[in-house]
N, C-alpha and C. Protein backbone atom coordinates (compact mmCIF):
# COMPACT_ATOMS: atom_id res chain seq x y z
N UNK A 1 -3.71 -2.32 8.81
CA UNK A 1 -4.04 -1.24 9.72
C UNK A 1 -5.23 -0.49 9.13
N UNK A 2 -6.51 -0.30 9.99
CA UNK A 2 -7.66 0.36 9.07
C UNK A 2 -7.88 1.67 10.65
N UNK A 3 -8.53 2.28 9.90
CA UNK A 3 -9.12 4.00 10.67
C UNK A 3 -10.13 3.40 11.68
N UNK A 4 -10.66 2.35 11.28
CA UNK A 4 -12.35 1.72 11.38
C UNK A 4 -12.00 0.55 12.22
N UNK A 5 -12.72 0.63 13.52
CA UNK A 5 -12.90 -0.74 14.36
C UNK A 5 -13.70 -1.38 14.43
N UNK A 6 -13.52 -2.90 13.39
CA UNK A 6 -14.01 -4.16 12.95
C UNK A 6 -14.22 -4.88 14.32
N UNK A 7 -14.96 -5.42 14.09
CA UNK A 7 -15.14 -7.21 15.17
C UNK A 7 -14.79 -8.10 14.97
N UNK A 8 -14.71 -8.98 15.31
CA UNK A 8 -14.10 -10.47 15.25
C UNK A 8 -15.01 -10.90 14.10
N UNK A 9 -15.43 -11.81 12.60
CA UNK A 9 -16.42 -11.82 11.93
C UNK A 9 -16.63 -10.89 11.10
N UNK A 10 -16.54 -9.74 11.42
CA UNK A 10 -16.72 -8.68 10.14
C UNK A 10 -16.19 -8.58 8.86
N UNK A 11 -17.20 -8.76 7.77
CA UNK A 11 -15.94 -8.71 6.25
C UNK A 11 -15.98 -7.16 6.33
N UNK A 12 -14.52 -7.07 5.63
CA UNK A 12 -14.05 -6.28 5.34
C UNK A 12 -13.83 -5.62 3.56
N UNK A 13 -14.55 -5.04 2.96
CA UNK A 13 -14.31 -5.11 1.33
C UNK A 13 -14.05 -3.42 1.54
N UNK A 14 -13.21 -3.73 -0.04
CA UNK A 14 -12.72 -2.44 -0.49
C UNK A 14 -13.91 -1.09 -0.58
N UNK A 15 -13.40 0.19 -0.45
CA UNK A 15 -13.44 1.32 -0.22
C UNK A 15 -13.66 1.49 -1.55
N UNK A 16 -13.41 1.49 -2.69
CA UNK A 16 -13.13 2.61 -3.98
C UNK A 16 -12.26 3.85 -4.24
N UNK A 17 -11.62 4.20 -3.05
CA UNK A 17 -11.02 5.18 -2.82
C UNK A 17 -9.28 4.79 -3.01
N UNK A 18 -8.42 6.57 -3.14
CA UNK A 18 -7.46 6.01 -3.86
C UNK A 18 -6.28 5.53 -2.59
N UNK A 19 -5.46 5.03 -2.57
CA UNK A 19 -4.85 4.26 -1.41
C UNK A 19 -3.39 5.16 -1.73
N UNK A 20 -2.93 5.53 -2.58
CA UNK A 20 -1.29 6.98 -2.42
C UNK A 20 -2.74 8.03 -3.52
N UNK A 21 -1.36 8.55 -3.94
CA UNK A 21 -1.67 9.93 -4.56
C UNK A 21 -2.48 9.53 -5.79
N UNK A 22 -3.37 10.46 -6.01
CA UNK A 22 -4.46 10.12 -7.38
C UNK A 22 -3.77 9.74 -8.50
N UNK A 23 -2.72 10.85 -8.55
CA UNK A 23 -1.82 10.45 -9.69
C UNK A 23 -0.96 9.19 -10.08
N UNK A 24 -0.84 8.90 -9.12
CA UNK A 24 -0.09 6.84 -9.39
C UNK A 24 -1.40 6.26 -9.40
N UNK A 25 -2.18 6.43 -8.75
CA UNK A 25 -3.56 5.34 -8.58
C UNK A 25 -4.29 5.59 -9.80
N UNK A 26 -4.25 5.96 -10.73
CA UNK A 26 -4.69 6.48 -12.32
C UNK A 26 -3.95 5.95 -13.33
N UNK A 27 -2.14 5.92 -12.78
CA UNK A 27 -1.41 5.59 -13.84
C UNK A 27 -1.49 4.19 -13.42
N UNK A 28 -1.46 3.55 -12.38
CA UNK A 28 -1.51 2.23 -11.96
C UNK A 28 -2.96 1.56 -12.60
N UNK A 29 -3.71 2.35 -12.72
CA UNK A 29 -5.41 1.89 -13.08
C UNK A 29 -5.32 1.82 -14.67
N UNK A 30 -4.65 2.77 -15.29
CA UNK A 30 -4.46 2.86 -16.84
C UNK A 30 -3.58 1.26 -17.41
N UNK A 31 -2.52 0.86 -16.35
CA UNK A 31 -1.85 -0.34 -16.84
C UNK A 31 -2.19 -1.50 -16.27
N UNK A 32 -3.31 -1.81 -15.46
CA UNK A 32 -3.76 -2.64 -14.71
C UNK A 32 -3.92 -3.76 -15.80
N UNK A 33 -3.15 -5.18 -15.67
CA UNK A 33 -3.64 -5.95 -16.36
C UNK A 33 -5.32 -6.67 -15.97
N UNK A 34 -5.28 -6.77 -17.11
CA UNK A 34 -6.85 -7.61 -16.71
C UNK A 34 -7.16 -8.46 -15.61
N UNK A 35 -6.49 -9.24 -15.10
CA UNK A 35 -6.22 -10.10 -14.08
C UNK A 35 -6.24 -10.01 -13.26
N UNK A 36 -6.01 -8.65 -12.79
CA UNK A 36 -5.85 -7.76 -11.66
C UNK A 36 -6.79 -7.13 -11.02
N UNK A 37 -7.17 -7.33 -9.63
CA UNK A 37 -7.59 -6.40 -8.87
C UNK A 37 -7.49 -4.72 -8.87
N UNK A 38 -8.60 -3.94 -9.03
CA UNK A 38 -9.04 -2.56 -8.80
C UNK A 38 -7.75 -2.21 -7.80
N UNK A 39 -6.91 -1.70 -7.56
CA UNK A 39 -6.41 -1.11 -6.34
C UNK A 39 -7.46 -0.56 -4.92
N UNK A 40 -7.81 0.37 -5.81
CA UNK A 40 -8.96 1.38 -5.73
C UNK A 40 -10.13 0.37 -4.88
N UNK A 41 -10.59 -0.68 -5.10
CA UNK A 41 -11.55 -1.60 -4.90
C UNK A 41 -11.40 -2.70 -3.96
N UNK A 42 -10.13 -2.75 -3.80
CA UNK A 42 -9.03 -3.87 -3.00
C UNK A 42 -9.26 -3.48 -1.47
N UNK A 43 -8.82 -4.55 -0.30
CA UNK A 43 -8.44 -4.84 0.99
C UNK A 43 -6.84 -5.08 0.39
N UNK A 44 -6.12 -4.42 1.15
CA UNK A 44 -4.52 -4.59 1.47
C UNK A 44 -4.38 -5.00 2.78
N UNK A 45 -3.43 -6.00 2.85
CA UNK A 45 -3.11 -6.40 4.26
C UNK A 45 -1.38 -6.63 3.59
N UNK A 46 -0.86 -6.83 5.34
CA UNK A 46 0.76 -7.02 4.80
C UNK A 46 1.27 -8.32 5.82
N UNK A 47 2.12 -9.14 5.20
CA UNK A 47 2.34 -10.49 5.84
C UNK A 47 2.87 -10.20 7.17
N UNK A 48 3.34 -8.41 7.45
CA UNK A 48 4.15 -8.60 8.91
C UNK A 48 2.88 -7.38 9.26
N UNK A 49 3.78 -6.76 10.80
CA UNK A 49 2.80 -5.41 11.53
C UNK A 49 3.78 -4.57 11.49
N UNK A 50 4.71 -4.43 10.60
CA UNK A 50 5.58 -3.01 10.57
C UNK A 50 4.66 -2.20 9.38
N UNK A 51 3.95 -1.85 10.23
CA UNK A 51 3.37 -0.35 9.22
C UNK A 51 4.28 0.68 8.63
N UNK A 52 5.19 1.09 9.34
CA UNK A 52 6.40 2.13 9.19
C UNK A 52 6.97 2.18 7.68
N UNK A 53 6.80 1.15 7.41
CA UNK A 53 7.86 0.93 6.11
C UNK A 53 6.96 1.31 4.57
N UNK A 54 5.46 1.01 5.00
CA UNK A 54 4.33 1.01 3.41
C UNK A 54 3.84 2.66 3.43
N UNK A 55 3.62 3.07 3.83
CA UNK A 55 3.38 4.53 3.38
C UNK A 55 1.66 5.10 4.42
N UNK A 56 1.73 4.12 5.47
CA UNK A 56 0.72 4.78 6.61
C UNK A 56 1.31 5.51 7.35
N UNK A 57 0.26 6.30 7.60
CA UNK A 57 0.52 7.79 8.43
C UNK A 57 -0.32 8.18 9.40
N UNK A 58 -1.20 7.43 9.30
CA UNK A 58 -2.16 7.78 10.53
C UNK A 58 -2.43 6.41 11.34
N UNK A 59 -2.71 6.93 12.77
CA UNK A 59 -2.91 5.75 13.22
C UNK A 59 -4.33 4.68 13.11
N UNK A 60 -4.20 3.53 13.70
CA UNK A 60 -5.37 2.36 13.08
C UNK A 60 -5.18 1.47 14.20
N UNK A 61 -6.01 0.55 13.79
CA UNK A 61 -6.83 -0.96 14.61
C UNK A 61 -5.46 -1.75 13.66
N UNK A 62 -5.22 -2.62 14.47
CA UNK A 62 -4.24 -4.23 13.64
C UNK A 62 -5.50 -5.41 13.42
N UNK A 63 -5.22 -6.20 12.80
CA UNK A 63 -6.17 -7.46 12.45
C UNK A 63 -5.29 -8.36 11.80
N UNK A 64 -5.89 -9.60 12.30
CA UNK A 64 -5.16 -10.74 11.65
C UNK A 64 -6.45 -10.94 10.80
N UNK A 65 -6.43 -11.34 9.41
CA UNK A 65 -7.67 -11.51 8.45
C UNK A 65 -7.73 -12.76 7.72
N UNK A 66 -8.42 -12.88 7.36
CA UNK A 66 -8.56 -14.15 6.46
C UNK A 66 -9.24 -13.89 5.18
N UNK A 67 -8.33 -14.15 3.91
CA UNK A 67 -8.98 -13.60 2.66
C UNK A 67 -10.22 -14.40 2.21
N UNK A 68 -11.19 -13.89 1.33
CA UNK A 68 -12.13 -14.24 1.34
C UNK A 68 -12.23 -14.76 -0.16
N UNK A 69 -11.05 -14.61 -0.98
CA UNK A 69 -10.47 -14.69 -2.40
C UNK A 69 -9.29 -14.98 -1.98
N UNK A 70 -8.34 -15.58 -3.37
CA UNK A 70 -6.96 -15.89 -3.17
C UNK A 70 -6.58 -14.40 -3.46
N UNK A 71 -5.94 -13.90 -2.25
CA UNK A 71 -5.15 -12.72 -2.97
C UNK A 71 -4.09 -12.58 -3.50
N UNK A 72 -3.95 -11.40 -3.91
CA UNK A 72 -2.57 -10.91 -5.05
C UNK A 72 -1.88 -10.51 -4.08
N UNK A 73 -0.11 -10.42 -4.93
CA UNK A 73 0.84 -10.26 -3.80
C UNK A 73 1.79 -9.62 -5.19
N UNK A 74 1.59 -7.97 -4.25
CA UNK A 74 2.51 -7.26 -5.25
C UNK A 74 3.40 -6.25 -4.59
N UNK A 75 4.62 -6.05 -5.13
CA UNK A 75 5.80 -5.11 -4.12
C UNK A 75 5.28 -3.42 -4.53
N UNK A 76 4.95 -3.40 -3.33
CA UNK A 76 5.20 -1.82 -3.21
C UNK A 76 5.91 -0.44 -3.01
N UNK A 77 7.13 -1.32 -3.28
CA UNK A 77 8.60 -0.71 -3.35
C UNK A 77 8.32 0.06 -4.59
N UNK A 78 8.01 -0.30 -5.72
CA UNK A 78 7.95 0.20 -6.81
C UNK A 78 7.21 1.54 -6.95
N UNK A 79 6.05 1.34 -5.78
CA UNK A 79 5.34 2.77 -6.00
C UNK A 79 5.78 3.87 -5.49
N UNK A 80 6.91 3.60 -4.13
CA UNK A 80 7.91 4.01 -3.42
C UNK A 80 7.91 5.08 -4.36
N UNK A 81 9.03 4.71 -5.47
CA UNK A 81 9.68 5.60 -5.94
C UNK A 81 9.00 6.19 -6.33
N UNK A 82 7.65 6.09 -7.26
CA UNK A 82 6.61 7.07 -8.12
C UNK A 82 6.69 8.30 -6.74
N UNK A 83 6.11 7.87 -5.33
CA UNK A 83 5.57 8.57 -4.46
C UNK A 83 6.86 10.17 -4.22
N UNK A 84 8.19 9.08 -4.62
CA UNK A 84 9.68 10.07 -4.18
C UNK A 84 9.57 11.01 -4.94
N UNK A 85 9.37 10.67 -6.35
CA UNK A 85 9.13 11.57 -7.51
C UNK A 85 8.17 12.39 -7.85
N UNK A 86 6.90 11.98 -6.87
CA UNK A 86 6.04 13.28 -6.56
C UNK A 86 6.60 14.68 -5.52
N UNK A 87 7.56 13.40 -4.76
CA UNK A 87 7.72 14.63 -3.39
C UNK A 87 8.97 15.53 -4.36
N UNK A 88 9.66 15.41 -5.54
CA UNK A 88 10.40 15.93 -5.98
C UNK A 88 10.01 17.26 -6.68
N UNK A 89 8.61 16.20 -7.42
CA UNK A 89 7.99 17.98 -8.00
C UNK A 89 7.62 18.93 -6.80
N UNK A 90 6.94 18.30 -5.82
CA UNK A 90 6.13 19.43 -4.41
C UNK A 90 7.11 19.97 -4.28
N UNK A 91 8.26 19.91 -4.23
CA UNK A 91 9.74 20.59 -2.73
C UNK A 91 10.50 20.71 -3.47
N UNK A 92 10.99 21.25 -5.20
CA UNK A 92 11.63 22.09 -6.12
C UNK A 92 12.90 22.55 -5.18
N UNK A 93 12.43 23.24 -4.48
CA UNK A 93 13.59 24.37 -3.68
C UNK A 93 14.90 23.61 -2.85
N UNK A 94 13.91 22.19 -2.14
CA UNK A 94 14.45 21.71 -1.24
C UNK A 94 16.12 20.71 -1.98
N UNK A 95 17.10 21.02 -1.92
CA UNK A 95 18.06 20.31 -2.49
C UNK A 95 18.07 18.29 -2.09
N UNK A 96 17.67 17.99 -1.17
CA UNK A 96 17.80 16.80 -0.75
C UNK A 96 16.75 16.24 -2.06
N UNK A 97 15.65 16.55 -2.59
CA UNK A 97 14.66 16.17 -3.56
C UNK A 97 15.45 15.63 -4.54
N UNK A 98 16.82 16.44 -4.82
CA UNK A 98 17.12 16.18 -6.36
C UNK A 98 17.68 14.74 -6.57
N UNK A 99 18.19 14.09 -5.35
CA UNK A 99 18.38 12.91 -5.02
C UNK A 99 16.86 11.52 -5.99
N UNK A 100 16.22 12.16 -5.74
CA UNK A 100 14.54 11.70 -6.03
C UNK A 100 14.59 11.64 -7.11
N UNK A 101 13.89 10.55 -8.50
CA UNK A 101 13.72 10.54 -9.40
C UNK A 101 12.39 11.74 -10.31
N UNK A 102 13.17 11.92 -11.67
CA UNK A 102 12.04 13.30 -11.91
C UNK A 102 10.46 12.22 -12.45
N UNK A 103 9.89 12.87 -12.18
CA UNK A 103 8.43 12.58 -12.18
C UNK A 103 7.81 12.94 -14.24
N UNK A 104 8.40 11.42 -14.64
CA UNK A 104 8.18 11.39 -16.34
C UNK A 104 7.60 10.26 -16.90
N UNK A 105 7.07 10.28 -18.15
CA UNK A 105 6.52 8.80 -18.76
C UNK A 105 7.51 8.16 -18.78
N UNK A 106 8.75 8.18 -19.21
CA UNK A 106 9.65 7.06 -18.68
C UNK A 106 9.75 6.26 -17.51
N UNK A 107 9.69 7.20 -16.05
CA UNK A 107 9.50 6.97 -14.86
C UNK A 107 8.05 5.64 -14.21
N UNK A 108 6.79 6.68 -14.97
CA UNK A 108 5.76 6.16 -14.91
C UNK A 108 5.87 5.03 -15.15
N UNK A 109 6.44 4.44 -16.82
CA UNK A 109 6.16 3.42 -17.35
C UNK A 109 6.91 1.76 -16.64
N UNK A 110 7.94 2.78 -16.41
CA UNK A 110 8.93 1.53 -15.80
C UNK A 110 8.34 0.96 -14.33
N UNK A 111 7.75 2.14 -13.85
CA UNK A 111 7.37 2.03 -12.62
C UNK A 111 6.15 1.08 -12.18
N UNK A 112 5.01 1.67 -13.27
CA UNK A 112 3.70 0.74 -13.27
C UNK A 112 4.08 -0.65 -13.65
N UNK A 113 4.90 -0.73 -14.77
CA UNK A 113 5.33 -1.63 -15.37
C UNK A 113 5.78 -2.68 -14.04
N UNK A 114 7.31 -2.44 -13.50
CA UNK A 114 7.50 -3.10 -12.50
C UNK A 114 6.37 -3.64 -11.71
N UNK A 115 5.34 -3.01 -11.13
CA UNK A 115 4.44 -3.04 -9.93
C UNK A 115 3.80 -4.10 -10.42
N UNK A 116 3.32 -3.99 -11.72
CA UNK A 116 2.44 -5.09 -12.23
C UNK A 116 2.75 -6.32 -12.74
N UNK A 117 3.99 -6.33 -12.80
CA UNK A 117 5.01 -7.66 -13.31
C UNK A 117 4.92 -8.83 -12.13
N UNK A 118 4.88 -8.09 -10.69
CA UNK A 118 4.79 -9.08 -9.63
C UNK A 118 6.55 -8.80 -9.17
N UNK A 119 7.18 -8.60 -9.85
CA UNK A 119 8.35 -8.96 -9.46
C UNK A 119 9.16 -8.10 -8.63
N UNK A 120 10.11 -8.82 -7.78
CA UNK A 120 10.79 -7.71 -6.67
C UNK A 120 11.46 -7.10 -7.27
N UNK A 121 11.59 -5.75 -6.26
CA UNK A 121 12.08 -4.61 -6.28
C UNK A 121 13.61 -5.20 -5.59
N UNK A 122 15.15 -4.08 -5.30
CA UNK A 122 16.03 -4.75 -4.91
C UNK A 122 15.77 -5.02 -3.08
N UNK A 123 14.39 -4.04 -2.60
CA UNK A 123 14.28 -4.09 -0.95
C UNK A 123 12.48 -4.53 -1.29
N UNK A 124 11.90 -5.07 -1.51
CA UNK A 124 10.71 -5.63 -1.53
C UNK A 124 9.70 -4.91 -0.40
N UNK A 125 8.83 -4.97 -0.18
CA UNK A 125 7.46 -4.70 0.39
C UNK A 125 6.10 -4.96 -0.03
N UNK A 126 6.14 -6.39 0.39
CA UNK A 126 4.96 -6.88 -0.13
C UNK A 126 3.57 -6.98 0.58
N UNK A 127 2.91 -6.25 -0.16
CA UNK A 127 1.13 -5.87 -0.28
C UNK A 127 0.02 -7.27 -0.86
N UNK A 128 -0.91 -7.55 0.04
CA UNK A 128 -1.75 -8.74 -0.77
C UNK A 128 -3.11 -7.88 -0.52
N UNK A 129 -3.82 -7.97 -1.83
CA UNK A 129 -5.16 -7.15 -2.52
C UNK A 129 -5.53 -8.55 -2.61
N UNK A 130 -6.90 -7.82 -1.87
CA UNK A 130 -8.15 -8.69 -2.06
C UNK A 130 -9.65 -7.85 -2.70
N UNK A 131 -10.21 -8.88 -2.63
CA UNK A 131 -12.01 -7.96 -2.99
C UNK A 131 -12.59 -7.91 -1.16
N UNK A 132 -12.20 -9.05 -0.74
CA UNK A 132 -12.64 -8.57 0.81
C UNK A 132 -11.66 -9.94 1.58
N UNK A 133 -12.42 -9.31 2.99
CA UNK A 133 -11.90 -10.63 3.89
C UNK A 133 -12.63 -10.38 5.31
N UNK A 134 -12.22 -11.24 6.25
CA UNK A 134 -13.02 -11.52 7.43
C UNK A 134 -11.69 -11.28 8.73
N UNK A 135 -12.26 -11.07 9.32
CA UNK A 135 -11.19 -10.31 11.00
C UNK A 135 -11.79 -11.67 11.76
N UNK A 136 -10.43 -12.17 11.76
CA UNK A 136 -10.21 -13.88 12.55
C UNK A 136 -9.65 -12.92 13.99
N UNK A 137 -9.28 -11.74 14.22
CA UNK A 137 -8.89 -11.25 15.71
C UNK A 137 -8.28 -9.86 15.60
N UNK A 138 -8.76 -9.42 16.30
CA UNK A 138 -8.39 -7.68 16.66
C UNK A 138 -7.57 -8.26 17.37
N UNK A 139 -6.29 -7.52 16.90
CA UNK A 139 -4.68 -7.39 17.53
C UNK A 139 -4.54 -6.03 18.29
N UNK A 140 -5.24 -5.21 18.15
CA UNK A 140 -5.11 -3.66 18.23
C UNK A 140 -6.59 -2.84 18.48
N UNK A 141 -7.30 -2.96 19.97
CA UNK A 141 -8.20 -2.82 19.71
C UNK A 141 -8.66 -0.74 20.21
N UNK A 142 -7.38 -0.38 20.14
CA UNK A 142 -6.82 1.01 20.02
C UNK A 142 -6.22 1.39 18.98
N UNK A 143 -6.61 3.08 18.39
CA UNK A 143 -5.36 3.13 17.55
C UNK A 143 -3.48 2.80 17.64
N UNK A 144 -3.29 2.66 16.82
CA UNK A 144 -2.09 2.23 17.29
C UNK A 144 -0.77 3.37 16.03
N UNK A 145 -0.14 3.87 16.06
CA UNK A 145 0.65 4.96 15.58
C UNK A 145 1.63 4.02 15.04
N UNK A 146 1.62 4.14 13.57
CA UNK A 146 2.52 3.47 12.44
C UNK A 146 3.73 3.31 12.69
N UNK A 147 4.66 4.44 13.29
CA UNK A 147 5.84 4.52 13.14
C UNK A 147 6.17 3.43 14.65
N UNK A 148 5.47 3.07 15.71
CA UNK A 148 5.71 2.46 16.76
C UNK A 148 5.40 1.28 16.01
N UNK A 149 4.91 1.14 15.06
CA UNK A 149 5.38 -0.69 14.57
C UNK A 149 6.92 -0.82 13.68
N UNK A 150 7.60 -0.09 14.12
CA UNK A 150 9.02 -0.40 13.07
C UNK A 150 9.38 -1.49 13.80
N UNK A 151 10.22 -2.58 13.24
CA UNK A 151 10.73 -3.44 13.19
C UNK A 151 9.89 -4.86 13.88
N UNK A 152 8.39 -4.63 13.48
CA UNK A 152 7.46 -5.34 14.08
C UNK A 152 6.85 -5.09 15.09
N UNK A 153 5.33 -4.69 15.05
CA UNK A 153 4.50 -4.58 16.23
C UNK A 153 4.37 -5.56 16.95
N UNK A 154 4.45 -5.64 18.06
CA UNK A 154 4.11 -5.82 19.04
C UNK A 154 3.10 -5.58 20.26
N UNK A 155 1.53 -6.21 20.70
CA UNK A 155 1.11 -5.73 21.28
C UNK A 155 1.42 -5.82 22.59
């Protein structure tokens, strides 16, 4: 799902910009194995069109793409929780937070750690990073509102 309406043909390459909160995209950048794609620098696409579930919030264009590199395929479940544990420090007051893990280098470590291992989380959400790719078809040639793709978009 992108802000920006591509054409059929158009590559698509990474932004530089941070994709969650600065603060995971720093600690994620600090443990980045070598091997690894920039986050920051990356095209994300997701094997289904349920936006609802990865952490978009605004609405976008759909595309079916074609990588232009073999991409990486990493669960984003893991950042999930970093993201819970931010909303824990913001909303102190709010009692449902405490549920949320506290936001610590223990937390961090296990967390980046996981993300970068490749390996699933116990509910998976898997993300594939590229350096770019090409729009084989606009699926969505309107915005289309994240939460109306739960359980698979449909145009």
């Amino acid at each position: 799902m992108s802000s920006i309406l591509y054409s059929v043909g158009d590559e698509i390459r990474g932004n530089g910009r941070d994709k969650v909160d600065p603060r995971i995209e720093s600690e994620l950048e600090a443990r980045r194995p070598d091997a690894a794609l920039c986050r920051r620098d990356a095209v994300y696409s997701l094997e289904h069109t349920d936006f609802s579930v990865c952490g978009v919030v605004e609405p976008g264009y759909i595309y079916r793409l074609k990588p232009n590199a073999a991409p990486q395929r990493w669960d984003f479940a893991w950042i999930g929780e970093m993201q819970k544990a931010l909303l824990r420090l913001k909303y102190p007051q709010h009692q449902e937070m405490k549920k949320y893990p506290e936001w610590n280098a223990n937390l961090i470590e296990r967390y980046c750690t996981g993300y970068w291992s490749g390996a699933a989380t116990q509910e998976p959400g898997w993300e594939f990073l590229m350096p770019s790719c090409t729009v084989l078809e606009v699926l969505a040639n309107k915005p289309v509102d994240p939460k109306s793709t739960k359980g698979d978009w449909k145009s």
